[in-house]
C-alpha atoms as a PDB file:
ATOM      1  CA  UNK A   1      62.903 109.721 105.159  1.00  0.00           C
ATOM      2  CA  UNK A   2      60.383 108.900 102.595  1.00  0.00           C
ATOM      3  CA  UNK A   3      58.700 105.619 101.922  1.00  0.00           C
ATOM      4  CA  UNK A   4      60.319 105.086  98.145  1.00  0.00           C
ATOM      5  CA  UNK A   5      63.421 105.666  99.612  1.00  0.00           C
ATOM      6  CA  UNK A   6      63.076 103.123 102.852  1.00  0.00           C
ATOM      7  CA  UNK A   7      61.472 100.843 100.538  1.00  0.00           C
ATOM      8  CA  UNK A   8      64.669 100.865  98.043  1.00  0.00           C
ATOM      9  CA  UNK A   9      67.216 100.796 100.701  1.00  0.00           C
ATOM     10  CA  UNK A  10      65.047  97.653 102.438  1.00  0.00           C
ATOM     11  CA  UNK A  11      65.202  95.947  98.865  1.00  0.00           C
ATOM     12  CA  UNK A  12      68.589  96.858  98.681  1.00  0.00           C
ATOM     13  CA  UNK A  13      69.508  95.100 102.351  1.00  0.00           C
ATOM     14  CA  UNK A  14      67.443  91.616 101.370  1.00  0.00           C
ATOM     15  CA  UNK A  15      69.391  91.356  98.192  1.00  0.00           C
ATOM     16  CA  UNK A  16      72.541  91.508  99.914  1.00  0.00           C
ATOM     17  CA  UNK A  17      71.417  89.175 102.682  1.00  0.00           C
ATOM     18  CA  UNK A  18      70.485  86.973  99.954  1.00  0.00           C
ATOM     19  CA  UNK A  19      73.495  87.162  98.297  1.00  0.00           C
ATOM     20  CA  UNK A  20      75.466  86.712 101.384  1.00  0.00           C
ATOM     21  CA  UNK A  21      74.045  83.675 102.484  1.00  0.00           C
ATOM     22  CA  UNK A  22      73.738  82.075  98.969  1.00  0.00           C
ATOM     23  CA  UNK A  23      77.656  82.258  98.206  1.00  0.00           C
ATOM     24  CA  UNK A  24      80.029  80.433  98.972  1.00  0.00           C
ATOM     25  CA  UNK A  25      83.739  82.405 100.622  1.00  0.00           C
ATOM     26  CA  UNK A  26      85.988  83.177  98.049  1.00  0.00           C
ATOM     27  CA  UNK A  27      89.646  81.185  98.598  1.00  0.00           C
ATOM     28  CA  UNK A  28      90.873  82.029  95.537  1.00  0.00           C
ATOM     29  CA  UNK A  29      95.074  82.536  95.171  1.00  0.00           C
ATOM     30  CA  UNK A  30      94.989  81.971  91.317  1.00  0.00           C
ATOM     31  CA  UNK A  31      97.527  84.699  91.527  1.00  0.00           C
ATOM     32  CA  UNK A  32     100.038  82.985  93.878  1.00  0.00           C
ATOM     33  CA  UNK A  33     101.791  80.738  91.124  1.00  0.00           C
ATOM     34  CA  UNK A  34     102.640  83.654  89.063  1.00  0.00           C
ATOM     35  CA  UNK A  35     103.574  86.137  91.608  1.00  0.00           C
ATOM     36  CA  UNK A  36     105.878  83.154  92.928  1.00  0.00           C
ATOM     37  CA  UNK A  37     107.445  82.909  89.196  1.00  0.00           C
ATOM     38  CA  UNK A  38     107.698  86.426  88.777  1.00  0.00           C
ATOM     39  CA  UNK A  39     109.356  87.269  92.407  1.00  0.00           C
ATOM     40  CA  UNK A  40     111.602  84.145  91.674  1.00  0.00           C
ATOM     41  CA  UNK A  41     112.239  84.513  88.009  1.00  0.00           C
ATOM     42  CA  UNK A  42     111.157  80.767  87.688  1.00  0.00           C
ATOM     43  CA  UNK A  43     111.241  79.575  83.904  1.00  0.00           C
ATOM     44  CA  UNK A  44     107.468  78.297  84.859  1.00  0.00           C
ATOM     45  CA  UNK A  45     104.562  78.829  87.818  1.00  0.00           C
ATOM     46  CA  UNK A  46     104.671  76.598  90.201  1.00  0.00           C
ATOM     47  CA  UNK A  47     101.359  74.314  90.225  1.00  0.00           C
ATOM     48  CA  UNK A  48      99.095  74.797  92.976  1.00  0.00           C
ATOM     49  CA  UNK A  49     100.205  71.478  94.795  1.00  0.00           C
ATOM     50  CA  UNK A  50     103.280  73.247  95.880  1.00  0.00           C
ATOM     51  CA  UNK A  51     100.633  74.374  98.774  1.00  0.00           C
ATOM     52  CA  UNK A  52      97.667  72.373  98.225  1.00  0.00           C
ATOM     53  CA  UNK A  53      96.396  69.038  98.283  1.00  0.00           C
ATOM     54  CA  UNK A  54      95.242  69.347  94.479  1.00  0.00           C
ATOM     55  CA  UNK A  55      94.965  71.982  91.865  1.00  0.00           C
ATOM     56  CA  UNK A  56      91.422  73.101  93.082  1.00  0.00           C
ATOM     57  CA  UNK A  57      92.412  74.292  96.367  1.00  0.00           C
ATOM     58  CA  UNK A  58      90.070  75.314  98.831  1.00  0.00           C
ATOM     59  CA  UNK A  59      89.616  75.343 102.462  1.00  0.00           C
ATOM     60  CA  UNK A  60      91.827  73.024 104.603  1.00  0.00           C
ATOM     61  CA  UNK A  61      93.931  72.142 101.735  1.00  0.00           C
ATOM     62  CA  UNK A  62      96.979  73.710 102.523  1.00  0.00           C
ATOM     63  CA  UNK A  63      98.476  70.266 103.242  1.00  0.00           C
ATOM     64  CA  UNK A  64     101.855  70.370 101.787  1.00  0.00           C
ATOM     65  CA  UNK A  65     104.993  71.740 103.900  1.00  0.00           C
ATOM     66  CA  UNK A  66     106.168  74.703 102.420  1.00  0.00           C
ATOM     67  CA  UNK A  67     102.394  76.165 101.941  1.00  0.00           C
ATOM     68  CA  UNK A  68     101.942  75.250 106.029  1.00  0.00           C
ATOM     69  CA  UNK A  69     105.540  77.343 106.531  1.00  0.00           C
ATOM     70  CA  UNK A  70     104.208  80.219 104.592  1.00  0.00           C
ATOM     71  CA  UNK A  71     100.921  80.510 106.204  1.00  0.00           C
ATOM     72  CA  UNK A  72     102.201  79.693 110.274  1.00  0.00           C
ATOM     73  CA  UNK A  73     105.471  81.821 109.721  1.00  0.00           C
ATOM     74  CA  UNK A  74     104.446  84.631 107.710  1.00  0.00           C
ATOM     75  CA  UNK A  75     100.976  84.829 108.382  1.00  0.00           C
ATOM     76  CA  UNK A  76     100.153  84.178 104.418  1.00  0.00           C
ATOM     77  CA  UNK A  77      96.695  84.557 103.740  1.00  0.00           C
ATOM     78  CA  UNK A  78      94.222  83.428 100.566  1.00  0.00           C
ATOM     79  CA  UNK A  79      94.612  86.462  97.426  1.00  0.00           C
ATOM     80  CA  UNK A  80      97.079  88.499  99.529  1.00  0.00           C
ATOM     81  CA  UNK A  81      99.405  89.376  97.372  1.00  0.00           C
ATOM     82  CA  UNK A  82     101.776  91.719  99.186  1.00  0.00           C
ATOM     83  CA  UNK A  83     101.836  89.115 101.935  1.00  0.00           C
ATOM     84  CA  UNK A  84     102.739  86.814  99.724  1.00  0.00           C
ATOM     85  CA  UNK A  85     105.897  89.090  98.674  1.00  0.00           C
ATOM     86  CA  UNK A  86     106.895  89.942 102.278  1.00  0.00           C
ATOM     87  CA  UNK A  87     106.783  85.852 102.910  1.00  0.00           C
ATOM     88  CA  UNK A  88     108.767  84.852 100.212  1.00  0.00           C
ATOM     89  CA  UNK A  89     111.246  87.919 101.114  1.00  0.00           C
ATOM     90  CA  UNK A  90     111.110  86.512 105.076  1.00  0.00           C
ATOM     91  CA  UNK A  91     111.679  83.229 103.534  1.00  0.00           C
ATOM     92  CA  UNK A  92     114.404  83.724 101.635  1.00  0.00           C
ATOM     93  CA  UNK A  93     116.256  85.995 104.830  1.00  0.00           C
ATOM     94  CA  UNK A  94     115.172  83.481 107.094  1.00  0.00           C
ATOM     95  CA  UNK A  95     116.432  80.261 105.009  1.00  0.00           C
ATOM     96  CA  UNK A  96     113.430  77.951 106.112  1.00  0.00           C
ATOM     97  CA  UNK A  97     114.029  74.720 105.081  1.00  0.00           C
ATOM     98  CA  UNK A  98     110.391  72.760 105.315  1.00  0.00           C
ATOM     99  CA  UNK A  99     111.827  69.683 104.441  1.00  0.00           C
ATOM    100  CA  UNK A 100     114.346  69.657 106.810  1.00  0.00           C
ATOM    101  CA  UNK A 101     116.937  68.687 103.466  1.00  0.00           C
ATOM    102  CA  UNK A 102     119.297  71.556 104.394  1.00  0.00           C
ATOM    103  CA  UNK A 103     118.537  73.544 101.027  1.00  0.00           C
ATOM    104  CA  UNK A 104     115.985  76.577 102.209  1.00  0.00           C
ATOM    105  CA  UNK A 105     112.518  76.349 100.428  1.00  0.00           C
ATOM    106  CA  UNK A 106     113.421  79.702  97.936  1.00  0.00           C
ATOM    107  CA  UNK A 107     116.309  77.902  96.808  1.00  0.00           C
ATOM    108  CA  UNK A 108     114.847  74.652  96.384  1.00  0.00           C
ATOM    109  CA  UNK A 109     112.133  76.574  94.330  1.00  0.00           C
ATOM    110  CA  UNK A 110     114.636  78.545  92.429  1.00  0.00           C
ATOM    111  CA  UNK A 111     116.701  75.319  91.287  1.00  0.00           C
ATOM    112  CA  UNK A 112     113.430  73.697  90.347  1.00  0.00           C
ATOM    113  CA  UNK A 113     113.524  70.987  93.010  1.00  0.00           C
ATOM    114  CA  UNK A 114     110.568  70.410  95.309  1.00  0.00           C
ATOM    115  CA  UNK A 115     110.923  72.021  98.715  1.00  0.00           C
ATOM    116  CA  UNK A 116     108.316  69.742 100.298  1.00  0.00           C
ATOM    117  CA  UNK A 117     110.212  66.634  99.357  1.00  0.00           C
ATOM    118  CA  UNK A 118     113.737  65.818 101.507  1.00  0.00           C
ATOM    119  CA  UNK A 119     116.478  63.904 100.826  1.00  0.00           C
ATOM    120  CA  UNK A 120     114.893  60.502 101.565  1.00  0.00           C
ATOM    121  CA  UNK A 121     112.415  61.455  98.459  1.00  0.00           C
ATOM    122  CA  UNK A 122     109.669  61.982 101.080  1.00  0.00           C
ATOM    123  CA  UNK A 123     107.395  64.699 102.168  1.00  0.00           C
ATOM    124  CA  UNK A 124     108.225  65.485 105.382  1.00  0.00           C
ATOM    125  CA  UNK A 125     108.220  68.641 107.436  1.00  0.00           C
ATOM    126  CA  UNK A 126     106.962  70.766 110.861  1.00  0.00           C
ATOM    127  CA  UNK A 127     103.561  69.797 112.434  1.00  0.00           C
ATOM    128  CA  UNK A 128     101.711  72.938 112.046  1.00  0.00           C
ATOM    129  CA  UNK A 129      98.303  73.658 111.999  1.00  0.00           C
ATOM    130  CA  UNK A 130      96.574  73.674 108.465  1.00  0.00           C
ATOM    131  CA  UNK A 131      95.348  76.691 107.317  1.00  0.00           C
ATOM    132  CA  UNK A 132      92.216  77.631 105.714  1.00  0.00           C
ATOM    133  CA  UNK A 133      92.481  78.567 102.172  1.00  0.00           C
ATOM    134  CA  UNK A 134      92.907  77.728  98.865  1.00  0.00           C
ATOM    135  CA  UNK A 135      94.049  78.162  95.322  1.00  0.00           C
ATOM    136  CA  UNK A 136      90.746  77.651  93.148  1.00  0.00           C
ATOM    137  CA  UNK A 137      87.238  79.567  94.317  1.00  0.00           C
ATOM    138  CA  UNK A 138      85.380  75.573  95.149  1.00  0.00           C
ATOM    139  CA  UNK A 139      81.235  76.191  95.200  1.00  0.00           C
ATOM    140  CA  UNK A 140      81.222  72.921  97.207  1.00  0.00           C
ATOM    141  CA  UNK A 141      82.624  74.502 100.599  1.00  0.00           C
ATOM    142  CA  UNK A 142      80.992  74.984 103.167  1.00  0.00           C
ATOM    143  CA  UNK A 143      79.752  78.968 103.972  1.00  0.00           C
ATOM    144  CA  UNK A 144      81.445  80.691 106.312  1.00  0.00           C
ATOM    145  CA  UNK A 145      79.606  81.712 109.543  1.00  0.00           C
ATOM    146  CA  UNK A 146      81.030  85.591 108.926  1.00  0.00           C
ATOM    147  CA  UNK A 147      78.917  86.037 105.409  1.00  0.00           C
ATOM    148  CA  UNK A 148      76.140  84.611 107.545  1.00  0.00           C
ATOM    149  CA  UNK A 149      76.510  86.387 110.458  1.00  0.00           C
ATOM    150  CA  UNK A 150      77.312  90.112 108.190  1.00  0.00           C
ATOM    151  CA  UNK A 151      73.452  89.004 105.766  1.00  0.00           C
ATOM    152  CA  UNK A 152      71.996  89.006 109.137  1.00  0.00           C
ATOM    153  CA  UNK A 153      73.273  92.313 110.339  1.00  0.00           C
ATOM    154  CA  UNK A 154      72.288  93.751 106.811  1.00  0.00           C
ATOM    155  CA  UNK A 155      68.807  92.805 107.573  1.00  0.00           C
ATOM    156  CA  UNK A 156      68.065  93.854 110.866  1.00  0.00           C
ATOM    157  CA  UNK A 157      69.429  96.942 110.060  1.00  0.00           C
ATOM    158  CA  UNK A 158      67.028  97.546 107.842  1.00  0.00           C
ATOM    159  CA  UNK A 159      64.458  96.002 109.467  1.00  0.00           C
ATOM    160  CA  UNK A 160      65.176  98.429 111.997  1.00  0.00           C
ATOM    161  CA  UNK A 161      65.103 101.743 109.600  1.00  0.00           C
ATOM    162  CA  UNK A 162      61.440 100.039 108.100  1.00  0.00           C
ATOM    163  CA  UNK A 163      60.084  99.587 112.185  1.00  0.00           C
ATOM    164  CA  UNK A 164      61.483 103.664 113.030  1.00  0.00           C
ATOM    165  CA  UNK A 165      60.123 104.936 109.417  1.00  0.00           C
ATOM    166  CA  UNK A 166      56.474 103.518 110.489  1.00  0.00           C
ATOM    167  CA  UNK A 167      56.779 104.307 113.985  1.00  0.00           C
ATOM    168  CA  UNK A 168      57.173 107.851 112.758  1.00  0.00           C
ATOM    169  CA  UNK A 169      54.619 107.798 110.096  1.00  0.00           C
ATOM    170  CA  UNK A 170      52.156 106.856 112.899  1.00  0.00           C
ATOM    171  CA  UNK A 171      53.250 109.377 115.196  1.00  0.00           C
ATOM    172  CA  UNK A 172      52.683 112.216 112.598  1.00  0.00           C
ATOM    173  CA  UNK A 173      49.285 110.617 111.291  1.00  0.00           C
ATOM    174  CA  UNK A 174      48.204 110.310 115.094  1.00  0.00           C
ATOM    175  CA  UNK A 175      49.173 114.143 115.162  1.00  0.00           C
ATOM    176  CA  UNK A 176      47.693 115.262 112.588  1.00  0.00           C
ATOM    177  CA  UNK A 177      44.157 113.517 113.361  1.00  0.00           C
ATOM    178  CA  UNK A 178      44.116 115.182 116.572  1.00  0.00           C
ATOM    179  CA  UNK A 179      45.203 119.079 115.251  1.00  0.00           C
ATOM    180  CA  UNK A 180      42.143 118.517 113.236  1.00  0.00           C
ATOM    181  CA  UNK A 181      39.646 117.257 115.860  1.00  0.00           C
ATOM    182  CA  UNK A 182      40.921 120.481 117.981  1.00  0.00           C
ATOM    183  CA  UNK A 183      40.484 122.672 114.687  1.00  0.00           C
ATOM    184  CA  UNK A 184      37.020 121.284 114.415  1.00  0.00           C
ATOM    185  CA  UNK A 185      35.984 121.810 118.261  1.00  0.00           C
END
């Protein structure tokens, strides 16, 4: 392999090291609200709080009950799309009620009520886990250890071509040094 072309592919690995470690994860479901309008034929999307704590989303604010159902039943995850389908769908067969109001969730959302809110007018619903994602991409969050740990990989894999490139160069320098001293003698 030849020294422009280690060189480029080393360049290459730093800048996406670099630009591993210096973003932030995507959690970004900006599609959710209108996939839920269109799958529902709702007059309007649904705002972001149906899930999340506030409209910018992001990790650990999947607070509200019917966003926790979606995620712990159905295995919903951030920007999945056809997941998203396939847990409304289970939804709707399964009639999950979050709020324990005896209307399911889909048709709470199809009459335009709140399925997070019950009959005494407060949130209630199952104690499940909260999940880790979020509506809006938030720069503020903390990284996650997988960009870190996949910029790291990056570069010691190239770190490792650079180290077997000059290793190689050596041997073949070393080589040709002594074909010439025996040429010589």
């Amino acid at each position: 392999m030849s020294s422009v072309i280690l060189r480029k592919l080393l360049l290459l690995a730093a800048t996406a090291a670099v630009s591993l470690l210096g973003s932030a994860p995507a959690f970004a479901s900006v599609a959710f609200p209108l996939v839920l309008q269109s799958e529902l034929k709702l007059a309007s999307a649904p705002a972001c709080t149906l899930c999340h704590r506030n409209d910018q989303g992001g990790v650990g604010t999947v607070i509200r009950p019917f966003g926790r159902t979606m995620m712990t039943q159905f295995g919903l995850s951030s920007g999945n799309v056809a997941a998203l389908r396939a847990a409304i769908s289970g939804s709707d067969a399964a009639k999950l009620d979050s709020d324990g109001d005896g209307v399911s969730d889909i048709d709470e959302l199809r009459m335009g009520t709140d399925p997070n809110v019950g009959v005494s007018g407060m949130e209630s619903g199952p104690d499940v886990p909260l999940p880790q994602t979020g509506c809006a991409v938030n720069p503020s969050l903390p990284r996650s250890p997988a960009s870190g740990v996949a910029a790291l990989s990056v570069v010691i894999v190239g770190l490792s071509l650079q180290y077997r490139h000059r290793r190689s160069r050596r041997a073949t320098r070393t080589s040709r040094i002594r074909n010439r001293l025996r040429i010589r003698a």
